[in-house]
Protein backbone atom coordinates (compact mmCIF):
# COMPACT_ATOMS: atom_id res chain seq x y z
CA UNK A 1 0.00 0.00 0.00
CA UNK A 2 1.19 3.59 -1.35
CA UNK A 3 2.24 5.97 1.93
CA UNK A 4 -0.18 8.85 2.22
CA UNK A 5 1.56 11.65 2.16
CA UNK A 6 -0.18 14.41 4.99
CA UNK A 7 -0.61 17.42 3.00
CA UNK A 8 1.56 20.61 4.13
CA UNK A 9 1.21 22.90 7.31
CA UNK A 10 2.55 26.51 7.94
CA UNK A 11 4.40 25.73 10.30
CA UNK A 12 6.24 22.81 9.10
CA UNK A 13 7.31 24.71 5.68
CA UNK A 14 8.59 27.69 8.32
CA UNK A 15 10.55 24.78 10.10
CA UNK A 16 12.22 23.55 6.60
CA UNK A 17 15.90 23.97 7.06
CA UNK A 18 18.31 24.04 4.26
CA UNK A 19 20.56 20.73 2.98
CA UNK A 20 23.35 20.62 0.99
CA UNK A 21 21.15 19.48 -1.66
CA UNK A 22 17.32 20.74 -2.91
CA UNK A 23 14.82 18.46 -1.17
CA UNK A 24 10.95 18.74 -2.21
CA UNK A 25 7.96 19.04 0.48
CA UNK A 26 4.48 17.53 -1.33
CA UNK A 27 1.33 18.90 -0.47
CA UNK A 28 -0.50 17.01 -3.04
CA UNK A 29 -2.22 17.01 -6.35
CA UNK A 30 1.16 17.90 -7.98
CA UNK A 31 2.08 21.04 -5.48
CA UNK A 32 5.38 21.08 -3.60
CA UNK A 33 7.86 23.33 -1.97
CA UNK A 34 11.34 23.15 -3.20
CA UNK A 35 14.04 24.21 -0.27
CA UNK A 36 17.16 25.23 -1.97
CA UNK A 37 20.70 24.79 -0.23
CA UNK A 38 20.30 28.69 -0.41
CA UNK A 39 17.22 28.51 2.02
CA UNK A 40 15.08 29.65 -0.70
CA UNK A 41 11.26 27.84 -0.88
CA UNK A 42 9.87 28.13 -4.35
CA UNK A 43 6.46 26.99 -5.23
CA UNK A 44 6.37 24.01 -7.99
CA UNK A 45 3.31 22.00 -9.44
CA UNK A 46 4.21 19.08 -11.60
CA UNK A 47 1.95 18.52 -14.50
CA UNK A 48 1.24 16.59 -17.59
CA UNK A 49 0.74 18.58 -20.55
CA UNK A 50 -2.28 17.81 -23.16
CA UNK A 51 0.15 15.80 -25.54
CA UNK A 52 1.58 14.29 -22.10
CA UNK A 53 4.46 15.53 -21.78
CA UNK A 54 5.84 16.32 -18.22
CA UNK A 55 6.08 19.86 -17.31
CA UNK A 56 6.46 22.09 -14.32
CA UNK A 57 4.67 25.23 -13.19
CA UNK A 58 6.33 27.88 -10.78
CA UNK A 59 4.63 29.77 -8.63
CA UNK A 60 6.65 32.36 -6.81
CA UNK A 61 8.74 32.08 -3.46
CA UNK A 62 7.69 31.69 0.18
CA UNK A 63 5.94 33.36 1.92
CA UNK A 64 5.90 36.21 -0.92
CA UNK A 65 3.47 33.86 -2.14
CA UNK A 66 1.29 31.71 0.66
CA UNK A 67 0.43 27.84 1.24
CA UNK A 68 -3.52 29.06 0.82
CA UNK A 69 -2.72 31.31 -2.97
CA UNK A 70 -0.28 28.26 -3.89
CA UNK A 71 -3.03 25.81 -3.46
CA UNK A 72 -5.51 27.96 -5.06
CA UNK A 73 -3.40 28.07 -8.34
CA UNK A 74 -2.74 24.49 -8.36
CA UNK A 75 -6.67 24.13 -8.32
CA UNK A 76 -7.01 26.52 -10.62
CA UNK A 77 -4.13 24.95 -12.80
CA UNK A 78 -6.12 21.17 -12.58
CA UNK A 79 -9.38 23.06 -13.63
CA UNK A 80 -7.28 23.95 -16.66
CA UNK A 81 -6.24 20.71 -16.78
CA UNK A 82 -9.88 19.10 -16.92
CA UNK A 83 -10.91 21.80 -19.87
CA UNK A 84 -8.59 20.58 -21.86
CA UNK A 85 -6.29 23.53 -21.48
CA UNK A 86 -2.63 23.58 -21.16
CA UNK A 87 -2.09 25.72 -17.34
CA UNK A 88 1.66 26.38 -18.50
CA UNK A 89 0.71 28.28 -21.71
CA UNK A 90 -1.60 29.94 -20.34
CA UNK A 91 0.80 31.12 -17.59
CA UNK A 92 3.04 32.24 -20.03
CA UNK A 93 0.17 34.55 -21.64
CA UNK A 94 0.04 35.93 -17.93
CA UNK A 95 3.60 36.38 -17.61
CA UNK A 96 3.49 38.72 -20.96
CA UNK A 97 1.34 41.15 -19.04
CA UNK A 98 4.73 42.44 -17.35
CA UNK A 99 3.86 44.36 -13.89
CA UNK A 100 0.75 42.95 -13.37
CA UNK A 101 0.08 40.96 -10.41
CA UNK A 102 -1.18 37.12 -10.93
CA UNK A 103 -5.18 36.61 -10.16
CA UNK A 104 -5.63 40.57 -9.72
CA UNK A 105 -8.22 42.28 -11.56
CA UNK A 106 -5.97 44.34 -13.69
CA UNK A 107 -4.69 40.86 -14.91
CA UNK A 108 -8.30 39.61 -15.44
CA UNK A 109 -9.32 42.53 -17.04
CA UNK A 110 -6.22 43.14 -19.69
CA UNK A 111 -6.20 38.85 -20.20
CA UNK A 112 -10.00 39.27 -21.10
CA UNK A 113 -8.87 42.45 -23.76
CA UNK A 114 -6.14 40.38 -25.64
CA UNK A 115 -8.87 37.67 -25.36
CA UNK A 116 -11.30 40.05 -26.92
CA UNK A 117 -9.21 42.09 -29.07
CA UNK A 118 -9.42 40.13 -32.41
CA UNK A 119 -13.57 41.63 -32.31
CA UNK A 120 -12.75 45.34 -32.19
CA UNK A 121 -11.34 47.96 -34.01
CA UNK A 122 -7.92 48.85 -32.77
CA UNK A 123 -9.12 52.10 -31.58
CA UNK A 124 -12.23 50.75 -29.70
CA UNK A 125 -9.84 48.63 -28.47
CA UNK A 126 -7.37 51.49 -26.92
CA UNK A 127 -10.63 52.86 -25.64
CA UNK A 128 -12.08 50.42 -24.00
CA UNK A 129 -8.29 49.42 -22.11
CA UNK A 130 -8.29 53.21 -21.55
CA UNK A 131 -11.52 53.68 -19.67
CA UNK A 132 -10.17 50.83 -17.01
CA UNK A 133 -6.68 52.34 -16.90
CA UNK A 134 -8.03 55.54 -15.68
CA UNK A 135 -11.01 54.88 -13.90
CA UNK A 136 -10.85 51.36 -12.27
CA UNK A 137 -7.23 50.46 -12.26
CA UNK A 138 -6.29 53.54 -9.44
CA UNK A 139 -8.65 51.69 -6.85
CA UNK A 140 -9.24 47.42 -7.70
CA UNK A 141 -6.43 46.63 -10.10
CA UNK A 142 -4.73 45.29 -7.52
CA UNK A 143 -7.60 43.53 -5.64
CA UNK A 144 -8.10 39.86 -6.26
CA UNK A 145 -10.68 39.10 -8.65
CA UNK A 146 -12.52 36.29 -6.16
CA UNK A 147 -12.46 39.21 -3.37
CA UNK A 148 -14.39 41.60 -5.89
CA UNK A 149 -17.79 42.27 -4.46
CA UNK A 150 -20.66 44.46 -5.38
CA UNK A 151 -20.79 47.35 -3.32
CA UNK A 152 -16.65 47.55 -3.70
CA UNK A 153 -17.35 47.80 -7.49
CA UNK A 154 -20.31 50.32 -6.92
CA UNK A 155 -18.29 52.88 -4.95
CA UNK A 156 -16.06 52.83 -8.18
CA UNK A 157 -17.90 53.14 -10.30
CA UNK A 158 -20.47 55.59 -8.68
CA UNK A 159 -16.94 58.26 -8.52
CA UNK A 160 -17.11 58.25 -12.36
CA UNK A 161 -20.96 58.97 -11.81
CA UNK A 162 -20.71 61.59 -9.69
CA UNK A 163 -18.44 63.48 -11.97
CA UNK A 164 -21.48 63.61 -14.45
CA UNK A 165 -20.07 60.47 -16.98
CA UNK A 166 -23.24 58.47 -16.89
CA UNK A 167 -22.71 57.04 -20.10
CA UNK A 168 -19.31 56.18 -18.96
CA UNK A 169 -19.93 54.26 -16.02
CA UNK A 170 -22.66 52.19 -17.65
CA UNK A 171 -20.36 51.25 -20.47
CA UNK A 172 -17.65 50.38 -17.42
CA UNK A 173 -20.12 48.28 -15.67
CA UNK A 174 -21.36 46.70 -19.07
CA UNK A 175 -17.45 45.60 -19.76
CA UNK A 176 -17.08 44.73 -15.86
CA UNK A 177 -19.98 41.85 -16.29
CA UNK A 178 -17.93 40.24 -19.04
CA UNK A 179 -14.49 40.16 -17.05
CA UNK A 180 -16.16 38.50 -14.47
CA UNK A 181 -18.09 36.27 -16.93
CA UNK A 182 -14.38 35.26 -18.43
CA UNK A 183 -12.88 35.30 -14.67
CA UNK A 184 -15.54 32.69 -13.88
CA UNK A 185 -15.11 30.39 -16.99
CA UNK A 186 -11.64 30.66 -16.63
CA UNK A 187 -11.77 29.49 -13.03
CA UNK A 188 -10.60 32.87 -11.36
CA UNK A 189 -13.83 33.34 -9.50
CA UNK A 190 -17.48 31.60 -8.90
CA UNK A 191 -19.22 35.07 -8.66
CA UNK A 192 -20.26 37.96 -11.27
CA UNK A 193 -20.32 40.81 -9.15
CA UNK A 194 -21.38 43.46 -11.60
CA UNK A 195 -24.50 41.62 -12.00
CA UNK A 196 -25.97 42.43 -9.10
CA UNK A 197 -25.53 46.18 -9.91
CA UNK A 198 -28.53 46.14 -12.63
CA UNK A 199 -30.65 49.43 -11.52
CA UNK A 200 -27.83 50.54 -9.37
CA UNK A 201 -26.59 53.43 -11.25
CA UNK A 202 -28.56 56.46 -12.53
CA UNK A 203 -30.00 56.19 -16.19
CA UNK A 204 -27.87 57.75 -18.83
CA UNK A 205 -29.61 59.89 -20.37
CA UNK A 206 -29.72 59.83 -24.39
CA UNK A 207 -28.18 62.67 -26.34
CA UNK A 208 -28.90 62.88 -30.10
CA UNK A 209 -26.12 63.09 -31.99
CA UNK A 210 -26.93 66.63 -34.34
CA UNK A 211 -27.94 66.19 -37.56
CA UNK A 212 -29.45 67.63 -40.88
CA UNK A 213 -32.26 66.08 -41.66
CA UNK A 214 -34.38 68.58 -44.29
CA UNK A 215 -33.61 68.43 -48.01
CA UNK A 216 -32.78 71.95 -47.97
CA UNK A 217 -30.30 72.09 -45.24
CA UNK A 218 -28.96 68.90 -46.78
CA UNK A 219 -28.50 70.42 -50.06
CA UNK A 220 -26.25 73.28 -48.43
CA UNK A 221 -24.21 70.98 -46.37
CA UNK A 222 -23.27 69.07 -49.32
CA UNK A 223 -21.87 72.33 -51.56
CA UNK A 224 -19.88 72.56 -48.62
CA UNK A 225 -18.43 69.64 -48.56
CA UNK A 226 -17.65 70.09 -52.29
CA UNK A 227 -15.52 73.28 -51.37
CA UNK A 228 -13.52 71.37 -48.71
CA UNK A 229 -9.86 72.34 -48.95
CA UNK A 230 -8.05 69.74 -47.04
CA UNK A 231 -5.99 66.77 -47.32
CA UNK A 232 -7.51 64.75 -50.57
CA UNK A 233 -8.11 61.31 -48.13
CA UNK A 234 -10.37 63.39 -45.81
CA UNK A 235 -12.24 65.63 -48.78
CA UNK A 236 -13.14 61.79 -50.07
CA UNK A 237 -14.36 60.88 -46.40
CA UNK A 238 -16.54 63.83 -46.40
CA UNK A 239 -18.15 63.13 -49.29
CA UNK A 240 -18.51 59.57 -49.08
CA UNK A 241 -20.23 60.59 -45.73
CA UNK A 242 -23.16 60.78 -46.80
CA UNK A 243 -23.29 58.45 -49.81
CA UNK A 244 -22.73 55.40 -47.39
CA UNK A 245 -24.16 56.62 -44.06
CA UNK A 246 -21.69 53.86 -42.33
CA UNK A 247 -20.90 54.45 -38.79
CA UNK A 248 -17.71 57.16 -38.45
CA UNK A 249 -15.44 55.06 -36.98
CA UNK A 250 -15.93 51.97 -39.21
CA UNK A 251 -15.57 54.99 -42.47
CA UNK A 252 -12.33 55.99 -41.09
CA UNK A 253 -10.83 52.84 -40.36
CA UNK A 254 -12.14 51.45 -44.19
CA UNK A 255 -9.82 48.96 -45.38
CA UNK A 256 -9.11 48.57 -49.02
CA UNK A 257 -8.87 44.57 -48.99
CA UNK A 258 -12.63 44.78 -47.48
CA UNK A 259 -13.52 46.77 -51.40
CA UNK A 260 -14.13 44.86 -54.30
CA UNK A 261 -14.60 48.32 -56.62
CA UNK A 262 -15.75 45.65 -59.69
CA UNK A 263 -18.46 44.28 -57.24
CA UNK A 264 -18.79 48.05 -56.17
CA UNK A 265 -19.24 46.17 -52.69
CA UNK A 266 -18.00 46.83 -49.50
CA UNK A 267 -18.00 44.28 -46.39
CA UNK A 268 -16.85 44.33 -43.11
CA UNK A 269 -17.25 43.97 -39.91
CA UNK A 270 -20.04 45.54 -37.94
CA UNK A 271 -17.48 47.13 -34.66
CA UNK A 272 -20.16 46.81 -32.55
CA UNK A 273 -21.18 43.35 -32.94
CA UNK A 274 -18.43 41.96 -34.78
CA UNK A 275 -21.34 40.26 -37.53
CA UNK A 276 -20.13 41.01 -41.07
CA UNK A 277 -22.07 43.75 -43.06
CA UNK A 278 -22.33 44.54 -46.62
CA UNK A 279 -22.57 48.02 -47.88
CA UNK A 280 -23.49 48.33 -51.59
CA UNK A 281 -21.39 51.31 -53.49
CA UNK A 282 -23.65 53.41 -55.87
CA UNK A 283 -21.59 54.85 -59.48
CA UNK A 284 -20.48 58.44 -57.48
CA UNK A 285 -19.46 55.83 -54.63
CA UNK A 286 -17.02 53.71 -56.71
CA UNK A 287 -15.63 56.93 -58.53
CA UNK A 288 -14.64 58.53 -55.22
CA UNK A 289 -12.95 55.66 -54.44
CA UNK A 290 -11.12 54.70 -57.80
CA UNK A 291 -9.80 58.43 -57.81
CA UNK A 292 -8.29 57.93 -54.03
CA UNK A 293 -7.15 54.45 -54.71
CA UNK A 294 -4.07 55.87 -56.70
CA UNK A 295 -3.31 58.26 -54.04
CA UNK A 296 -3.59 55.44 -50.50
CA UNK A 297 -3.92 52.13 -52.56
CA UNK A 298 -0.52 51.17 -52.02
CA UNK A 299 -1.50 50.67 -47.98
CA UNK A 300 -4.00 49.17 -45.58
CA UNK A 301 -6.00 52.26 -45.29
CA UNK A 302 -8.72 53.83 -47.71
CA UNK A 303 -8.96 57.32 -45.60
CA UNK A 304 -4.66 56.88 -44.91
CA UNK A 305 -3.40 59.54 -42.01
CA UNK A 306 -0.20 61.70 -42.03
CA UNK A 307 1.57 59.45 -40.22
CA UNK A 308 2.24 56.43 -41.58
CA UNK A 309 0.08 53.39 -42.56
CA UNK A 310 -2.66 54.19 -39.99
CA UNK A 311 -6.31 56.01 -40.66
CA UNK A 312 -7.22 59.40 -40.32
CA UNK A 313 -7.89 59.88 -36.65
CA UNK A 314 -11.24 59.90 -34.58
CA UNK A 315 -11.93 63.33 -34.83
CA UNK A 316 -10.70 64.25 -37.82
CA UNK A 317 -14.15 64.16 -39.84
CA UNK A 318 -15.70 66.93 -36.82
CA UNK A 319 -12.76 69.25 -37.56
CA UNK A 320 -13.24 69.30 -41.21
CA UNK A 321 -17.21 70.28 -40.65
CA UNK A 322 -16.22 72.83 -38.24
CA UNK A 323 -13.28 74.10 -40.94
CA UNK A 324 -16.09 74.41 -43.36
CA UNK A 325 -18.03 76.48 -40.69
CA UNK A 326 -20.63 73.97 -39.47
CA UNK A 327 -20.51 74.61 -36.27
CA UNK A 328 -21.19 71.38 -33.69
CA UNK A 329 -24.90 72.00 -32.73
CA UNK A 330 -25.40 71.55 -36.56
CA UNK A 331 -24.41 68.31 -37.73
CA UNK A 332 -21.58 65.66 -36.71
CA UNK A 333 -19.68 63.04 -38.49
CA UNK A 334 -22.67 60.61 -36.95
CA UNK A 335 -25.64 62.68 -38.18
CA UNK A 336 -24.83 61.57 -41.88
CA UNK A 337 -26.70 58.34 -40.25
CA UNK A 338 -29.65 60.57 -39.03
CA UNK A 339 -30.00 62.33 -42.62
CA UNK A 340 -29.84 59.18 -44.03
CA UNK A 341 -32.60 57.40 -42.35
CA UNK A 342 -35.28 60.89 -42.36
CA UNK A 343 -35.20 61.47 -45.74
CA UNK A 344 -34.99 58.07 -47.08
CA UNK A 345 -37.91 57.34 -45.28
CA UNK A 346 -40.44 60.99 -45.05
CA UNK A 347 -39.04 62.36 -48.92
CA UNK A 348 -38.10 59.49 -50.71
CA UNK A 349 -40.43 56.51 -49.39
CA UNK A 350 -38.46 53.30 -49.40
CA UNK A 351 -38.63 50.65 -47.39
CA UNK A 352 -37.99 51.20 -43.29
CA UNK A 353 -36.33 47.51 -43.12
CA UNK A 354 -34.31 47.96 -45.93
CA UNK A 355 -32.88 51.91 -44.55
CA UNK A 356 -32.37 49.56 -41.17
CA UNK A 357 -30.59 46.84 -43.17
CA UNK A 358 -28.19 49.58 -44.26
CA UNK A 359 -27.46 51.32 -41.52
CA UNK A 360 -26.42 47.77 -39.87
CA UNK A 361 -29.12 47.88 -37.15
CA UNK A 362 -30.74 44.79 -35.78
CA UNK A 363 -34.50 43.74 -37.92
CA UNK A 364 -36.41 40.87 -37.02
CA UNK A 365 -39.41 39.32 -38.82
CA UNK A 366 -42.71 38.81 -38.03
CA UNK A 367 -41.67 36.16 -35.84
CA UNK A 368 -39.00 37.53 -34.21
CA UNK A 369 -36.12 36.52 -35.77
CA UNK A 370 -33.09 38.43 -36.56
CA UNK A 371 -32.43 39.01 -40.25
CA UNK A 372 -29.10 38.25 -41.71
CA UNK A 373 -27.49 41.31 -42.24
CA UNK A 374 -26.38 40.68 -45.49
CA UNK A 375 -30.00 39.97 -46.93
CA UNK A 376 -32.15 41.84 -49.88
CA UNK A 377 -28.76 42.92 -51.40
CA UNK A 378 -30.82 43.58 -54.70
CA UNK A 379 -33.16 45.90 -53.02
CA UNK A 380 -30.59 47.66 -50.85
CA UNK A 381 -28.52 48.25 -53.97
CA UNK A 382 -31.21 49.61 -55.62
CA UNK A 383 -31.81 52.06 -52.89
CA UNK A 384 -28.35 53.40 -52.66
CA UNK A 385 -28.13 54.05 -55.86
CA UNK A 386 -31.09 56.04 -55.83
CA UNK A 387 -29.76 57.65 -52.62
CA UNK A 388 -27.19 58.91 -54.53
CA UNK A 389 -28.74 60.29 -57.55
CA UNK A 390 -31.09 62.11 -55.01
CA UNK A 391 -28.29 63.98 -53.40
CA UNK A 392 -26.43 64.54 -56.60
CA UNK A 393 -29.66 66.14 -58.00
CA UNK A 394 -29.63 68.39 -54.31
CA UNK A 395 -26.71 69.60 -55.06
CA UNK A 396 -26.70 70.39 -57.62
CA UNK A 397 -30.09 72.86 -57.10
């Protein structure tokens, strides 16, 4: 019969003298405590990884790290195990995050963003890692993700409340709910804390992005536009604007491998949901394009920046209106969307589900269901070539 080994006790790891030669104390389940001729305990789990190889995990030095955290890794590194996941790759991941401290929230949250990262934009991206760095990071990054609770998270998040960033703290409390959803699949916690917070901030209240949204007004705003004296990329963003009503950041971070100018197509990725999205390019569409593709072609980037291969930046298409004297209470880079859907609808009569199609928002049938977001191409091609014509013909009153 196999000799049970008793698993380890404080005080007999504080009573572990040094040899002249490393000796290991077991605690079970793969855990043990190498004592070093130097008197130095280091945490070690031995593992098999998933093509059975043997491997070793370290987990820091005693007591810098203690018998109750090194036990809670090994569990966490057998939960691993049982998912099919290799612990010491995943480690490594960890250890890439330099600075950050194993298990704490910061870690959570930044593993759960290079988790994530392959859905966003790069900007959204930087804004999202942003919005933790300066508001949540200064008070729980270093707080262990299983200690989080819900009225530790509320205080937080109620300081970026109180300074009048509603929308802000929402959105913080939105991306909180899916840390903690990763942290528990991952095995870092059993608890979501920011889903008890439903209710528990004030409502954020809507503001309307401003917006043209009467033929006549739209038929000045576009001769504008048409005297733009800027950089040629960002003249072509203005007036492709309103031809393709896209959202601004997804205009500005067009890519030309997502055009096919002989389709007179262009798909990509909704930001927001990450579901693909097809935008149909009327004639003056393509010929924008065609005319910039000899001057940005050669890179990634249809609406290229001044520095290097990289878009225009996030508020370039704002400054340009307000060069061209349209002043912010007027219209925004977003209200293109809000012009869009008005007249399309009240002055030129098509379709609501098709205008919703195009402007990538959710419809559902009859019954409920979502419609593919690529569907009634022929009709939605139709319509933006009649879009076009339409605001061709107002400018040209």
């Amino acid at each position: 019969m196999a000799r049970l080994i008793p698993p380890l006790s404080v005080l007999r790891i504080r009573s572990a003298k040094p040899g002249e030669k490393s000796y290991k104390l077991f605690d079970g389940g793969g855990l043990y405590l190498e004592v070093t001729p130097a008197g130095s305990k280091l945490w070690r789990m031995k593992f098999r990884q998933v093509n059975g190889k043997e491997n070793r995990l370290s987990f820091g030095r005693y007591p810098d790290v203690s018998l109750k955290q090194a036990r809670r890794w090994r569990e966490e590194a057998r939960r691993q195990m049982a998912q099919g996941l290799d612990p010491g790759e995943r480690r490594k991941a960890q250890q890439n995050l330099a600075g950050v401290t194993p298990h704490s929230f910061e870690m959570i949250v930044r593993e759960w963003h290079q988790w994530s990262s392959s859905r966003w934009t790069r900007e959204n991206g930087r804004r999202i890692l942003r919005l933790f760095e300066q508001d949540m990071f200064p008070f729980l990054g270093k707080k262990e993700a299983s200690d989080m609770t819900s009225p530790r998270l509320l205080t937080v998040l109620r300081r970026v409340e109180g300074r009048g960033a509603l929308k802000t703290a929402h959105r913080l409390l939105g991306y909180c709910s899916r840390v903690f959803r990763y942290a528990m699949a991952t095995g870092l916690t059993d608890h979501n804390p920011a889903d008890a917070l439903k209710g528990a901030l004030s409502p954020a209240r809507s503001v309307h992005f401003a917006a043209v949204t009467e033929p006549d007004q739209a038929a000045t705003l576009l001769r504008a536009i048409d005297g733009y004296a800027g950089t040629f990329p960002v003249a072509c963003a203005l007036k492709l604007a309103p031809l393709l009503f896209v959202r601004p950041g997804e205009l500005r971070a067009a890519k030309w491998s997502d055009i096919d100018l002989k389709k007179a197509e262009w798909r990509y990725s909704i930001s927001k949901t990450s579901s693909r999205h097809i935008v149909p390019l009327a004639d003056q569409a393509v010929a924008i394009l065609r005319e910039l593709q000899s001057v940005t072609g050669d890179g990634s980037y249809v609406f290229r920046g001044v520095c290097g291969d990289a878009p225009i930046s996030v508020n370039t298409m704002n400054a340009a209106l307000r060069r061209l004297g349209i002043g912010k209470h007027e219209m925004t880079g977003h209200g293109f969307r809000a012009m869009a859907r008005t007249i399309l609808d009240e002055v030129l009569g098509e379709r609501t589900d098709l205008i919703e199609h195009q402007l990538a928002h959710a419809v559902r049938d009859p019954n409920g269901r979502a419609y593919n977001r690529t569907a009634h191409l022929p009709e939605r091609r139709r319509m933006m070539q009649r879009w076009a014509d339409y605001l061709d013909a107002l400018r040209m009153e």
